[in-house]
C-alpha atoms as a PDB file:
ATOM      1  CA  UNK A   1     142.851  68.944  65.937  1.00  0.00           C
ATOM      2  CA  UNK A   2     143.249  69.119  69.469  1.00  0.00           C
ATOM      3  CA  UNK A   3     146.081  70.804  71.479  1.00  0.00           C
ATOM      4  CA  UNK A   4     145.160  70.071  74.668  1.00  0.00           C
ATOM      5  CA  UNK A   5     142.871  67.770  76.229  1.00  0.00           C
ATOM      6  CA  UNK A   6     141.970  68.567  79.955  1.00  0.00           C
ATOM      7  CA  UNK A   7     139.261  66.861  82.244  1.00  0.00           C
ATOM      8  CA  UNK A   8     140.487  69.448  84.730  1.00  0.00           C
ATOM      9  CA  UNK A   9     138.923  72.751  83.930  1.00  0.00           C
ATOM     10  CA  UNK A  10     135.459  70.745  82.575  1.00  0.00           C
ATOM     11  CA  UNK A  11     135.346  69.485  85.935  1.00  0.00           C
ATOM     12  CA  UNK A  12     135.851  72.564  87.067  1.00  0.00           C
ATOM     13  CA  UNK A  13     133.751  74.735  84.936  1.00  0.00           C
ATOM     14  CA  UNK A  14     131.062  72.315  85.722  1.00  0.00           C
ATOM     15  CA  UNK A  15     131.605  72.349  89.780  1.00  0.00           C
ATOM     16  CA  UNK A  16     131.115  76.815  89.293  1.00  0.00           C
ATOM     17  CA  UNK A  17     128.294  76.425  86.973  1.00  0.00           C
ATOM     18  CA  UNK A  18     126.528  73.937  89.901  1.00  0.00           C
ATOM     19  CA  UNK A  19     127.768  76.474  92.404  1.00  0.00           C
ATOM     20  CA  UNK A  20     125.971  79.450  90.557  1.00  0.00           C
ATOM     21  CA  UNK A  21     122.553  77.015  90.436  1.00  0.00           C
ATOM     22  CA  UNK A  22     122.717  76.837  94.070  1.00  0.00           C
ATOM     23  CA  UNK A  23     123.497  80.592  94.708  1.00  0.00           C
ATOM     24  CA  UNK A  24     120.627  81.584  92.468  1.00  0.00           C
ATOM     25  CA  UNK A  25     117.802  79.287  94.139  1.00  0.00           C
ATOM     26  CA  UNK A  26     119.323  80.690  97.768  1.00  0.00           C
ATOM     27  CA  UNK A  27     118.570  84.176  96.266  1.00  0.00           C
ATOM     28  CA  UNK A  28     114.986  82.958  95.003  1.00  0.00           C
ATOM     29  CA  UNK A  29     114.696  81.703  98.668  1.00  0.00           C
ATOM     30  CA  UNK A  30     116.233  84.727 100.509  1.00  0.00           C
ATOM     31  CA  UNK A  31     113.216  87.027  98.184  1.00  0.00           C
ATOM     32  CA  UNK A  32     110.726  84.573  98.976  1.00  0.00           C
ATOM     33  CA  UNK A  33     111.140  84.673 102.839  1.00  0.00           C
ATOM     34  CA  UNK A  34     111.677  89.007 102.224  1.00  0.00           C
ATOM     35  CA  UNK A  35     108.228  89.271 100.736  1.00  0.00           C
ATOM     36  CA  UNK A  36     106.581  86.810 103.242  1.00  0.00           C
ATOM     37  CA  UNK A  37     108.282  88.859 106.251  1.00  0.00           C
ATOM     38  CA  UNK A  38     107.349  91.861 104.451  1.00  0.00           C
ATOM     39  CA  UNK A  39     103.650  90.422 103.874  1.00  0.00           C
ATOM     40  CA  UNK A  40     103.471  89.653 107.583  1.00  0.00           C
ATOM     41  CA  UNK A  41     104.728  93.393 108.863  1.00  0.00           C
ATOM     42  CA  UNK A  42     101.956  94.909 106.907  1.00  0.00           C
ATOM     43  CA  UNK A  43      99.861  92.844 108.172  1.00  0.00           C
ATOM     44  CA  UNK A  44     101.265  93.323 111.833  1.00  0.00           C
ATOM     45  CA  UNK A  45     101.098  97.003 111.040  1.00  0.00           C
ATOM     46  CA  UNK A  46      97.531  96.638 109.958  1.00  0.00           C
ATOM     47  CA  UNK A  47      96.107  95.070 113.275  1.00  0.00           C
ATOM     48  CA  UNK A  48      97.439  97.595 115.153  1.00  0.00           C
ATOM     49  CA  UNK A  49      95.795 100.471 112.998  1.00  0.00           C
ATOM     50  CA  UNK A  50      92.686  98.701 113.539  1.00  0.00           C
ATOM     51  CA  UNK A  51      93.383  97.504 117.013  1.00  0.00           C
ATOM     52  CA  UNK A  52      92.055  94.550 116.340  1.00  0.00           C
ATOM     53  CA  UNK A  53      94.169  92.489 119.263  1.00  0.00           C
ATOM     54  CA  UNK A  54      97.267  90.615 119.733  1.00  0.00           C
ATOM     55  CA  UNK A  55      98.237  88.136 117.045  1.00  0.00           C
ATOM     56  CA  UNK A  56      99.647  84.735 118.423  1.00  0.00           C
ATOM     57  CA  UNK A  57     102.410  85.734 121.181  1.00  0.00           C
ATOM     58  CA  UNK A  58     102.461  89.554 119.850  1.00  0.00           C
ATOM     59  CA  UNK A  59     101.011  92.591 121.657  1.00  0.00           C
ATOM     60  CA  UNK A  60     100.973  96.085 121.375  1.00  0.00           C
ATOM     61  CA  UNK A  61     101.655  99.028 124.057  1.00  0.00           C
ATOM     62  CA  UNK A  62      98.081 100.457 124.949  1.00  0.00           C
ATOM     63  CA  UNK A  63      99.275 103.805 124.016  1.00  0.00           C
ATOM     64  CA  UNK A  64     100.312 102.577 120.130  1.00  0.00           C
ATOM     65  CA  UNK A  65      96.877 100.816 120.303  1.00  0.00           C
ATOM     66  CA  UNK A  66      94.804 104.103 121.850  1.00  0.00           C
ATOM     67  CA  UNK A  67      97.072 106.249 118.903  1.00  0.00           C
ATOM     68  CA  UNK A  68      96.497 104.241 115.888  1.00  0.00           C
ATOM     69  CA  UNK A  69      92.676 103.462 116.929  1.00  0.00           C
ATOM     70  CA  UNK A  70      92.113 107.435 116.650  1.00  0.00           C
ATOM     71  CA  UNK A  71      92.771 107.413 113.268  1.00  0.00           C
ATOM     72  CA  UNK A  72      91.542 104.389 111.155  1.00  0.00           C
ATOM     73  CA  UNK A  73      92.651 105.685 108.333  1.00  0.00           C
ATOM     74  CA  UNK A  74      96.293 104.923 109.441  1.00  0.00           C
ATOM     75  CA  UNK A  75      94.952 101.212 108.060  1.00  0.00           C
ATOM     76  CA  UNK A  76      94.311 101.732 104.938  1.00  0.00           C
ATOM     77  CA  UNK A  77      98.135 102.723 103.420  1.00  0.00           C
ATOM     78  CA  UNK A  78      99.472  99.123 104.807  1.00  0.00           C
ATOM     79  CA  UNK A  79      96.541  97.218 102.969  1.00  0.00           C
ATOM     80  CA  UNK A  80      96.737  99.081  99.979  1.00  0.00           C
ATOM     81  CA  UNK A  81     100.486  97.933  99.758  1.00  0.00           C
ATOM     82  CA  UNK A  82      99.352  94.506 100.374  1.00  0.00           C
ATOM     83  CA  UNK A  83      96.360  94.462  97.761  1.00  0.00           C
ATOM     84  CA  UNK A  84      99.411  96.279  95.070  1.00  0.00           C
ATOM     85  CA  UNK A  85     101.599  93.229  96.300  1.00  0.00           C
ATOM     86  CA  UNK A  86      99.140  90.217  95.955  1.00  0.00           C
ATOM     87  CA  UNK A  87      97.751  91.782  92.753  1.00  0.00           C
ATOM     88  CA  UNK A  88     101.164  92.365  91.687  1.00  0.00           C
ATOM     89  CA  UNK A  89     101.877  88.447  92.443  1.00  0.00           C
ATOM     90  CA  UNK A  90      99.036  87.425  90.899  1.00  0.00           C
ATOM     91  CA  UNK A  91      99.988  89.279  87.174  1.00  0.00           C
ATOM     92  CA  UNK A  92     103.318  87.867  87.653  1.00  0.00           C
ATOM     93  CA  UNK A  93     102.248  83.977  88.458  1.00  0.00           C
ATOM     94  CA  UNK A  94     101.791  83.031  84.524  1.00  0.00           C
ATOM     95  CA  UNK A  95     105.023  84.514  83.267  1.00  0.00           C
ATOM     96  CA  UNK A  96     106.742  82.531  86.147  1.00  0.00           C
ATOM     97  CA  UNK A  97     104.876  79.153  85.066  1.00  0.00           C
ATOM     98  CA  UNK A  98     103.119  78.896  88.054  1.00  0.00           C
ATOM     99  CA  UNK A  99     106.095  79.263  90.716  1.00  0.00           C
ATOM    100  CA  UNK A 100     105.524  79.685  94.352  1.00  0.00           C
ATOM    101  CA  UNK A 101     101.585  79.757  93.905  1.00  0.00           C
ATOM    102  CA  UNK A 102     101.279  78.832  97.846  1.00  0.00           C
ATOM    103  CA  UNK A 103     102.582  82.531  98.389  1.00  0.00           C
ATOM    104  CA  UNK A 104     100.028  83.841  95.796  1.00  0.00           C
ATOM    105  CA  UNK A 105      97.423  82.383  97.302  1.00  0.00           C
ATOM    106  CA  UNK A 106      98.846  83.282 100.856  1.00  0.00           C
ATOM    107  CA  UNK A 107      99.218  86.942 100.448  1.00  0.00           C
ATOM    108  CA  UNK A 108      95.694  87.134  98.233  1.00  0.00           C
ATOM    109  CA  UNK A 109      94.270  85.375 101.095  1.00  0.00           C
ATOM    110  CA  UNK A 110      95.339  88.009 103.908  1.00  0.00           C
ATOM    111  CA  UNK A 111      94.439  90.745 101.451  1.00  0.00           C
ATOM    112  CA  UNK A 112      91.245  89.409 101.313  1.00  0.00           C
ATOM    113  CA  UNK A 113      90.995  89.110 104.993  1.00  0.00           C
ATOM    114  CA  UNK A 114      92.233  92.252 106.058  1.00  0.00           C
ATOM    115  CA  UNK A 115      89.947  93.906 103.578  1.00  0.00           C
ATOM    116  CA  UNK A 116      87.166  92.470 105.055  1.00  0.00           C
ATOM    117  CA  UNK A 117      88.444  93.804 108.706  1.00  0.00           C
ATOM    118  CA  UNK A 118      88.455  97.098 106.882  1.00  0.00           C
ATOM    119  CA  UNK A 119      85.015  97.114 105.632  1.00  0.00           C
ATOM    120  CA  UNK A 120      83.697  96.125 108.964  1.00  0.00           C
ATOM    121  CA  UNK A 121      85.595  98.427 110.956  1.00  0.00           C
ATOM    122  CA  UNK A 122      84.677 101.351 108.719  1.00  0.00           C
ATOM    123  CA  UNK A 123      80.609 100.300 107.922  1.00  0.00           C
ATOM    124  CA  UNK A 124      80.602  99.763 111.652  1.00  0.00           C
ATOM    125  CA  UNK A 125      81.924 103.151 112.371  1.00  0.00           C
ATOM    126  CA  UNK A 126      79.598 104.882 109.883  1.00  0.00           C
ATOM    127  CA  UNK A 127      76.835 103.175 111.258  1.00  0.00           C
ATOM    128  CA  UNK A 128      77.318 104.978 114.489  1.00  0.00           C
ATOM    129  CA  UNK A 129      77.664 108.250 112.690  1.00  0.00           C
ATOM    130  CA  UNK A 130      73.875 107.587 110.949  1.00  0.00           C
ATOM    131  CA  UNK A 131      72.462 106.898 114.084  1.00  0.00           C
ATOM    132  CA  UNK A 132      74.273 110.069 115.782  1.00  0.00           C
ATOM    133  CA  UNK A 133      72.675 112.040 112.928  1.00  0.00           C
ATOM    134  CA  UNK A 134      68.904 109.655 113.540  1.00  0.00           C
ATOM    135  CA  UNK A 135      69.199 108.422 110.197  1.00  0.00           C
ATOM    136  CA  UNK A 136      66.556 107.885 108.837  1.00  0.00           C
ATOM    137  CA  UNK A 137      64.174 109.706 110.510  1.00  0.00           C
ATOM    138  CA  UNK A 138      62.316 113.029 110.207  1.00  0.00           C
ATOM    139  CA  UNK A 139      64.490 115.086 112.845  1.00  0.00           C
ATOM    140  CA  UNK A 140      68.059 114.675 111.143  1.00  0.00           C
ATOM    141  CA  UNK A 141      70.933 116.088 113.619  1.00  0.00           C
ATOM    142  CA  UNK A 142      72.896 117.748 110.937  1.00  0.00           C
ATOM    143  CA  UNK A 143      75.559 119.159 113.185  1.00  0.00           C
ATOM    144  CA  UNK A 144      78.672 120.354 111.597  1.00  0.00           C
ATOM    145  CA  UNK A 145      80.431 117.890 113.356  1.00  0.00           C
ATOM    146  CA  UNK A 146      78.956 114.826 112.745  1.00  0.00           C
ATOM    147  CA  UNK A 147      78.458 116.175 109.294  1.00  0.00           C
ATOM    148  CA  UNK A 148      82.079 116.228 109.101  1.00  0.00           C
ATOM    149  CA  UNK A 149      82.231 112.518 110.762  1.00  0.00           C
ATOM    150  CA  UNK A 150      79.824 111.408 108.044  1.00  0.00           C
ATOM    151  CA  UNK A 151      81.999 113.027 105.370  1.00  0.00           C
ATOM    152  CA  UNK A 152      85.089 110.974 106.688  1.00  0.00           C
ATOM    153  CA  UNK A 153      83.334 107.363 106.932  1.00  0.00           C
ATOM    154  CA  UNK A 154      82.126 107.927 103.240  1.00  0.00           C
ATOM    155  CA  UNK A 155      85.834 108.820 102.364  1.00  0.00           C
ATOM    156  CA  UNK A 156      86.668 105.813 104.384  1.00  0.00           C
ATOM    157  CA  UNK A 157      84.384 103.216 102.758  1.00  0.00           C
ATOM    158  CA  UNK A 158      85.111 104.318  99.125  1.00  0.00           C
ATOM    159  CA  UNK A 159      89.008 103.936  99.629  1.00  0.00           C
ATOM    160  CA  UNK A 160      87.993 100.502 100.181  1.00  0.00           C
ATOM    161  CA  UNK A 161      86.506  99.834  97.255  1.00  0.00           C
ATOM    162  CA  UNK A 162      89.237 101.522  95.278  1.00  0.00           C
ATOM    163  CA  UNK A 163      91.322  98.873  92.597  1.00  0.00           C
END
């Protein structure tokens, strides 16, 4: 038995229901364009560790260049957040039945790259260091310093390879 019949609310309850659709793929969007700005800062904030340039229309002050170039290891937190976050995105992409796999693929791609920029930068450096300490050769130049130097591009190059 019915009491009342009413077209009203349905209509209604079905105009909030589309309402909440929309709200919840603007809040998919609104994380989506987060991570990617995110993504893109850490990879902003990379460059400059490894003063590696400008990118596009941005440039760095020659002082934040000089500052972050005297301590490559200032690279290696921002890529490790990136490698967590593409990893992370890549565990993730099966439970979310394959969603937004242009960003997985995006942020595993500048992972990748940056890595490589890491690995060069740091063999590179090392590679000075060996031939500071005439590597190999008879006469090694074990000073304390570049002993020291040589313990810091090892450190360097294994954080690297680290999962």
């Amino acid at each position: 038995m019915t009491v009342t019949k009413s077209d009203i609310n349905d209509e209604a309850a079905k105009k909030f229901e589309i309402s909440l659709e929309k709200l919840h793929k603007l809040d998919i969007a609104k994380g989506y364009m987060e991570l990617s700005y995110h993504v893109d800062s850490l990879r902003f904030v990379f460059f400059i560790a490894l003063n590696l340039g400008s990118l596009g229309s941005l440039s760095y002050s020659k002082e934040a260049l000089r500052m972050m170039n005297s301590s490559p290891c200032l690279a290696l937190p921002p890529y490790t957040r990136l490698r967590n976050i593409a990893f992370a995105l890549k565990e993730t992409q099966p439970a979310a039945e394959g969603a937004a796999s242009h960003l997985v693929n995006y942020v595993g791609k500048i992972a990748c790259i940056l890595r490589g920029e890491l690995v060069k930068k740091f063999t590179d450096s090392f590679q000075r260091v060996l031939e500071k300490i005439k590597w190999p050769g008879r006469e090694l130049n074990i000073a304390v310093d570049l002993t020291n130097e040589w313990t810091d591009g090892v450190e360097l190059l294994l954080k690297v390879q680290e999962p």
